[in-house]
C-alpha atoms as a PDB file:
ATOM      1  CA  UNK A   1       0.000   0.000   0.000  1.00  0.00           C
ATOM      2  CA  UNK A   2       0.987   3.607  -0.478  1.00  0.00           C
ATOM      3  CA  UNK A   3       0.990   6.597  -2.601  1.00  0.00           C
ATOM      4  CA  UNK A   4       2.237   6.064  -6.172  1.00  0.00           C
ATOM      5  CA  UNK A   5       2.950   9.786  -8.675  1.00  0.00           C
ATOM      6  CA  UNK A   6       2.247   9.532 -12.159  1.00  0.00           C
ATOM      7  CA  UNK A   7       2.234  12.444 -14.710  1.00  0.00           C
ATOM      8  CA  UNK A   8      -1.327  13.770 -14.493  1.00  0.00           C
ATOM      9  CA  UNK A   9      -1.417  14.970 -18.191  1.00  0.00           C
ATOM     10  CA  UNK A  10      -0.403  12.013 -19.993  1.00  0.00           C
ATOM     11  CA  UNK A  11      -2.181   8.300 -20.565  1.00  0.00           C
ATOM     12  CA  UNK A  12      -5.724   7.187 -22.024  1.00  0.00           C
ATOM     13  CA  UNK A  13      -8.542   9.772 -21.882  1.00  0.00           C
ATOM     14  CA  UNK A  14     -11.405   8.059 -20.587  1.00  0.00           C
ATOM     15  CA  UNK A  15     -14.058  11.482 -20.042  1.00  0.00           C
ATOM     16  CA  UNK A  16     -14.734  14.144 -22.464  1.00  0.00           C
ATOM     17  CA  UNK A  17     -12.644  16.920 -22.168  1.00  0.00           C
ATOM     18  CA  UNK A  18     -14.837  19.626 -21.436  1.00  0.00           C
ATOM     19  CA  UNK A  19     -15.593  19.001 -17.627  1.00  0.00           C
ATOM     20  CA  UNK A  20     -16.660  20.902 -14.660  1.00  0.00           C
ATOM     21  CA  UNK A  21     -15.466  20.261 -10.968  1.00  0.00           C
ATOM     22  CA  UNK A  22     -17.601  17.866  -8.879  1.00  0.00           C
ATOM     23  CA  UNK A  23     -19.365  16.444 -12.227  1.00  0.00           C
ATOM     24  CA  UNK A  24     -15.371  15.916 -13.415  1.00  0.00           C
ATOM     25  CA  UNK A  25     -14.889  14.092 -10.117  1.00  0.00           C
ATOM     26  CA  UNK A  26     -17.956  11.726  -9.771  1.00  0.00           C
ATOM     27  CA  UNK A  27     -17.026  10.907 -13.425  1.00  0.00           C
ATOM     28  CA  UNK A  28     -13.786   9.943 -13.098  1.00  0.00           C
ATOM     29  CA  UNK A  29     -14.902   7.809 -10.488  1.00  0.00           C
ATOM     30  CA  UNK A  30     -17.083   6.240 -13.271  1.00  0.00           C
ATOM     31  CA  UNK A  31     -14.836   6.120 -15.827  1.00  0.00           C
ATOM     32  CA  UNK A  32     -12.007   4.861 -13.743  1.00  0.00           C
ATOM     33  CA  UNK A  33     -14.287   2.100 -12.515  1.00  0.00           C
ATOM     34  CA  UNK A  34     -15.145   0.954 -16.039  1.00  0.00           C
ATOM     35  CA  UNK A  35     -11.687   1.233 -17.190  1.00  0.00           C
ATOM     36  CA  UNK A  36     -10.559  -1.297 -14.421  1.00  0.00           C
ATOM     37  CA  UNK A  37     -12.929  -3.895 -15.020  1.00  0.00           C
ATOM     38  CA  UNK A  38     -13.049  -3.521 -18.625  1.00  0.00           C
ATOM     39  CA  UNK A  39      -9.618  -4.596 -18.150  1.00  0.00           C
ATOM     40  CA  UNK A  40     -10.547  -7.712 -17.004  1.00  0.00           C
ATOM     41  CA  UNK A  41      -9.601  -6.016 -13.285  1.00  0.00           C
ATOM     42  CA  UNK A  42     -11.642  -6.684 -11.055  1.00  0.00           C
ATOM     43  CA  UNK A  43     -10.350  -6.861  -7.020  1.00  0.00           C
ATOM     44  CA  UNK A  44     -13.123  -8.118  -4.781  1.00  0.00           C
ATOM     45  CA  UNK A  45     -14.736  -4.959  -3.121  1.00  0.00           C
ATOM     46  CA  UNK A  46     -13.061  -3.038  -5.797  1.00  0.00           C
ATOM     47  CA  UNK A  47     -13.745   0.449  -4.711  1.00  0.00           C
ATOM     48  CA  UNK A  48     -12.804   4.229  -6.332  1.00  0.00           C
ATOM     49  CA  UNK A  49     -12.355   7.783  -5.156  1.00  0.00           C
ATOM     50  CA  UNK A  50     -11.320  10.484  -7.009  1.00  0.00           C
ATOM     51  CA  UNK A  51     -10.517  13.833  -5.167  1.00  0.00           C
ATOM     52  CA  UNK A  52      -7.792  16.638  -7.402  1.00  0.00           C
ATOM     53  CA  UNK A  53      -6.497  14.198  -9.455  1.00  0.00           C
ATOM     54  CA  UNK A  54      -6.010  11.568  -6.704  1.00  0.00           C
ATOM     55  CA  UNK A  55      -7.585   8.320  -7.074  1.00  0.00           C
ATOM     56  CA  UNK A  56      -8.215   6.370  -4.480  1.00  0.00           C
ATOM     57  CA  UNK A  57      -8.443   2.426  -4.940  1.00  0.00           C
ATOM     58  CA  UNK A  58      -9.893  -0.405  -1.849  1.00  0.00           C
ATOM     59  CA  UNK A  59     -10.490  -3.597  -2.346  1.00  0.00           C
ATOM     60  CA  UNK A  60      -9.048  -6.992  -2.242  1.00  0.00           C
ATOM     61  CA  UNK A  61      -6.460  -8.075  -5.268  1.00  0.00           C
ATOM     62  CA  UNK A  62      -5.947 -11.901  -5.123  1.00  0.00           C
ATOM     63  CA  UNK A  63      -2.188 -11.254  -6.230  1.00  0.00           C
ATOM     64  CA  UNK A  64       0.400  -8.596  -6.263  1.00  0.00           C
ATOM     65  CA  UNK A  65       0.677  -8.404  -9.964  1.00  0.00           C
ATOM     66  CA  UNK A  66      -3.241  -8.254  -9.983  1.00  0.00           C
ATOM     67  CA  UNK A  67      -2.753  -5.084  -7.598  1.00  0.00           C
ATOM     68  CA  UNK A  68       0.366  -3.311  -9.381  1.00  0.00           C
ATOM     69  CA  UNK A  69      -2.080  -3.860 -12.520  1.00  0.00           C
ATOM     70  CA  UNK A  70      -4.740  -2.227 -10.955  1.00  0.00           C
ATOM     71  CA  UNK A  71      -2.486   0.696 -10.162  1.00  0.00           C
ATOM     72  CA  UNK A  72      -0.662   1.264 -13.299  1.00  0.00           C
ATOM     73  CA  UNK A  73      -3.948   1.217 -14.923  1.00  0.00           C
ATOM     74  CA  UNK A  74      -5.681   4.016 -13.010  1.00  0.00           C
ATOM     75  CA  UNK A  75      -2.293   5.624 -12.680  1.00  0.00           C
ATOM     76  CA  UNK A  76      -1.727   5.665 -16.413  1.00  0.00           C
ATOM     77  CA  UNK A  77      -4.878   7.874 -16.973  1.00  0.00           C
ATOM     78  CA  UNK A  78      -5.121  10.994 -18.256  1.00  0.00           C
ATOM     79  CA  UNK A  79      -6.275  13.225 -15.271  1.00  0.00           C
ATOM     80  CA  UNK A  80      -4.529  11.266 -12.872  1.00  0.00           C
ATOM     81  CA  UNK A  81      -1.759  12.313 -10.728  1.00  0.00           C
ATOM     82  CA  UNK A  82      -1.308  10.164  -7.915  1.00  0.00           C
ATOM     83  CA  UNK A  83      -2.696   6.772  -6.918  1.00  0.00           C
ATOM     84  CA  UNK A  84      -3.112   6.575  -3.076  1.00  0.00           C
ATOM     85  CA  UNK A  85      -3.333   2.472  -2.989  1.00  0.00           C
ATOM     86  CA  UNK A  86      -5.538   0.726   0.076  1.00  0.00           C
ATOM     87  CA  UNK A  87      -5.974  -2.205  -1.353  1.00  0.00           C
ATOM     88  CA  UNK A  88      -4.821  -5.378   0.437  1.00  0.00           C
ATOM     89  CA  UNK A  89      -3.548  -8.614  -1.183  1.00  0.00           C
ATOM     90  CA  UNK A  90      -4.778 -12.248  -0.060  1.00  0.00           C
ATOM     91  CA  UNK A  91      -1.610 -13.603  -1.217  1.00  0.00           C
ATOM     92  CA  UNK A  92       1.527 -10.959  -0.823  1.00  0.00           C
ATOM     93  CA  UNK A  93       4.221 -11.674  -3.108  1.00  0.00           C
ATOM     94  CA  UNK A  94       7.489  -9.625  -3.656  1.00  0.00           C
ATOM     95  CA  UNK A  95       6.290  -6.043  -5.266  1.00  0.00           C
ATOM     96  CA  UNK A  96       7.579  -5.765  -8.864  1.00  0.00           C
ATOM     97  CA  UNK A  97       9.608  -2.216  -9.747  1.00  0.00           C
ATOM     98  CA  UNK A  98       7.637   0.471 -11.356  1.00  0.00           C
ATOM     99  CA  UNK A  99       9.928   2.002 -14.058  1.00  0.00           C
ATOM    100  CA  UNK A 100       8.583   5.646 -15.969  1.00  0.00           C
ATOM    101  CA  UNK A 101       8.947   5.481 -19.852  1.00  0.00           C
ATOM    102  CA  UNK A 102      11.657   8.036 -21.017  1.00  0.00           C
ATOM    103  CA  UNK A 103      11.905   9.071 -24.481  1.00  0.00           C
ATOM    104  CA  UNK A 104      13.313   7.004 -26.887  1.00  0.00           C
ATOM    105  CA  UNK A 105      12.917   4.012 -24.611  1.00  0.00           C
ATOM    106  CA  UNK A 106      11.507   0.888 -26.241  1.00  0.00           C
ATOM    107  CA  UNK A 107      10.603  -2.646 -24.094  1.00  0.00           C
ATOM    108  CA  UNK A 108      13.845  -4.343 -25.348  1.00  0.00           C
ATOM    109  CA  UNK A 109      16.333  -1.597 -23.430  1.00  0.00           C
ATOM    110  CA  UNK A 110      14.591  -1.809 -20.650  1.00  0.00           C
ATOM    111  CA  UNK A 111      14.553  -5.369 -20.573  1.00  0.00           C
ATOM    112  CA  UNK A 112      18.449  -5.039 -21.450  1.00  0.00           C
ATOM    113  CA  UNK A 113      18.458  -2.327 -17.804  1.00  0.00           C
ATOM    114  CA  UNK A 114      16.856  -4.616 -15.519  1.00  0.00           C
ATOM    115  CA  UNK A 115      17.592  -7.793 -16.546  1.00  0.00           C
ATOM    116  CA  UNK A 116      20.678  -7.108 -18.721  1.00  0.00           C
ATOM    117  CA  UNK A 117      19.312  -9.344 -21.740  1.00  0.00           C
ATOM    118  CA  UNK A 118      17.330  -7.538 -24.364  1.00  0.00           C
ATOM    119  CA  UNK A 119      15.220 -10.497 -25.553  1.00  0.00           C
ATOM    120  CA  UNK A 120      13.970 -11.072 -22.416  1.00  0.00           C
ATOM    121  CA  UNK A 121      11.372  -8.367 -23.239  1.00  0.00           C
ATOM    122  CA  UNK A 122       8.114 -10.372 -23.643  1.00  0.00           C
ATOM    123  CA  UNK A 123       8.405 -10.377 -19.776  1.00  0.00           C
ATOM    124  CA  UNK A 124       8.011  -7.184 -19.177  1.00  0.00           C
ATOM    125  CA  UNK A 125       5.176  -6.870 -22.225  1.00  0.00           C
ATOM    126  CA  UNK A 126       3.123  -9.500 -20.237  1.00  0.00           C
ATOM    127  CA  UNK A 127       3.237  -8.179 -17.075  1.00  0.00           C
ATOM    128  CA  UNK A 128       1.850  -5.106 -18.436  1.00  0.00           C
ATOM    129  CA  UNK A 129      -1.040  -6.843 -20.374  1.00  0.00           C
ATOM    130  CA  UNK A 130      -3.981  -5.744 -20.483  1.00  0.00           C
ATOM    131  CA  UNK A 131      -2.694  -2.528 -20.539  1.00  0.00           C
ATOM    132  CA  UNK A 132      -0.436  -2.763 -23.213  1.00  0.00           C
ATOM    133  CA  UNK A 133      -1.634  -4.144 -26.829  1.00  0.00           C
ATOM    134  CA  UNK A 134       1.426  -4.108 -28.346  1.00  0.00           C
ATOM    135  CA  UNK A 135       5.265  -4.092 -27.061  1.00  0.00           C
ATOM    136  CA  UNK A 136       6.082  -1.484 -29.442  1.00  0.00           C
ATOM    137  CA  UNK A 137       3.776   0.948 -28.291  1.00  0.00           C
ATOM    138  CA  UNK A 138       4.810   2.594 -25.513  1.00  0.00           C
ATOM    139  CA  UNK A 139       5.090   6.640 -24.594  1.00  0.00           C
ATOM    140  CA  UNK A 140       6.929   8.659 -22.165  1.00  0.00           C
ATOM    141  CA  UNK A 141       5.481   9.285 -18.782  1.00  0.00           C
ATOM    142  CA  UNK A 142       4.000   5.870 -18.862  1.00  0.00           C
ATOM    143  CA  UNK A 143       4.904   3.876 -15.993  1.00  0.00           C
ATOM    144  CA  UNK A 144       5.103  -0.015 -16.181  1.00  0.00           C
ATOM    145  CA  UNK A 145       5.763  -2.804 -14.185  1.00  0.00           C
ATOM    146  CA  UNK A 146       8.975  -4.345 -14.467  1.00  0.00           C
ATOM    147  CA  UNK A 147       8.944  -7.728 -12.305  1.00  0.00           C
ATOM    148  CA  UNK A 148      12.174  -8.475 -10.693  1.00  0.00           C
ATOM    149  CA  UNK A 149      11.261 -11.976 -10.183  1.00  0.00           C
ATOM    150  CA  UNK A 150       9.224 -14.768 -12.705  1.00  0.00           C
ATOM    151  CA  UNK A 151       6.300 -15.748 -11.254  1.00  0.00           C
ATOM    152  CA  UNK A 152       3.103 -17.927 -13.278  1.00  0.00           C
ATOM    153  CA  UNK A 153       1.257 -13.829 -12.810  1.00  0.00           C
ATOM    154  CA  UNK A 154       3.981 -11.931 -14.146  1.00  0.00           C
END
């Protein structure tokens, strides 16, 4: 658990763009909702608030991967600066290292960064599915999880 920054400005847009305050808000908590389960996300109790660009998640993630998923996927929305995480896991599992796409970055160097092997970058493509579609499409300022250590839930 814990607070997690993300670049507010950058990500999916999931709400129109012309918004006003407390509308904005109880949308977001909408749209952030729908977002995470039409991931396939879906933490028991799963749970939103969304207060000046901070999004508060609860519920119950079966896994830590299921969890950093959840974050990563609210966190990588436009309009979203800061995750403040309250979920707990039923079955706590080392945390995998969140890494913030720089320019010019692709899967492959970071793969060849943490785990000093280039081709070893369909690991870091599937722990980031459903949110990514394709390994080569990836933008600065997103943030993805980068899993230190193999496990069946990448």
């Amino acid at each position: 658990m814990g607070i997690f920054d993300f670049l507010k400005d950058v990500g999916d847009k999931i709400t129109g763009a012309d918004k006003r305050e407390a509308a904005e808000e109880q949308g977001m908590v909408v749209a952030i909702a729908r977002h995470v389960i039409g991931l396939g996300l879906n933490p028991d109790g799963f749970r939103v608030e969304f207060d000046d660009g901070t999004a508060t998640l609860h519920g119950n993630p079966t896994t830590q991967a299921e969890r950093e998923r959840v974050i990563l996927a609210v966190g990588n929305l436009n309009g979203v600066a800061r995750v403040d995480d309250r979920m707990v896991v039923r079955m706590p599992a080392p945390e995998a290292k969140f890494y913030t796409v720089q320019s010019g970055d692709s899967l492959s160097k970071i793969a060849r960064e943490y785990y000093g092997d280039a081709m070893r970058y369909p690991e870091i493509f599937e722990a980031n599915k459903p949110m990514l579609k394709d390994p080569d499409k990836i933008y600065p300022g997103q943030v993805l999880r980068i899993p230190l250590t193999v496990s069946p839930d990448a």
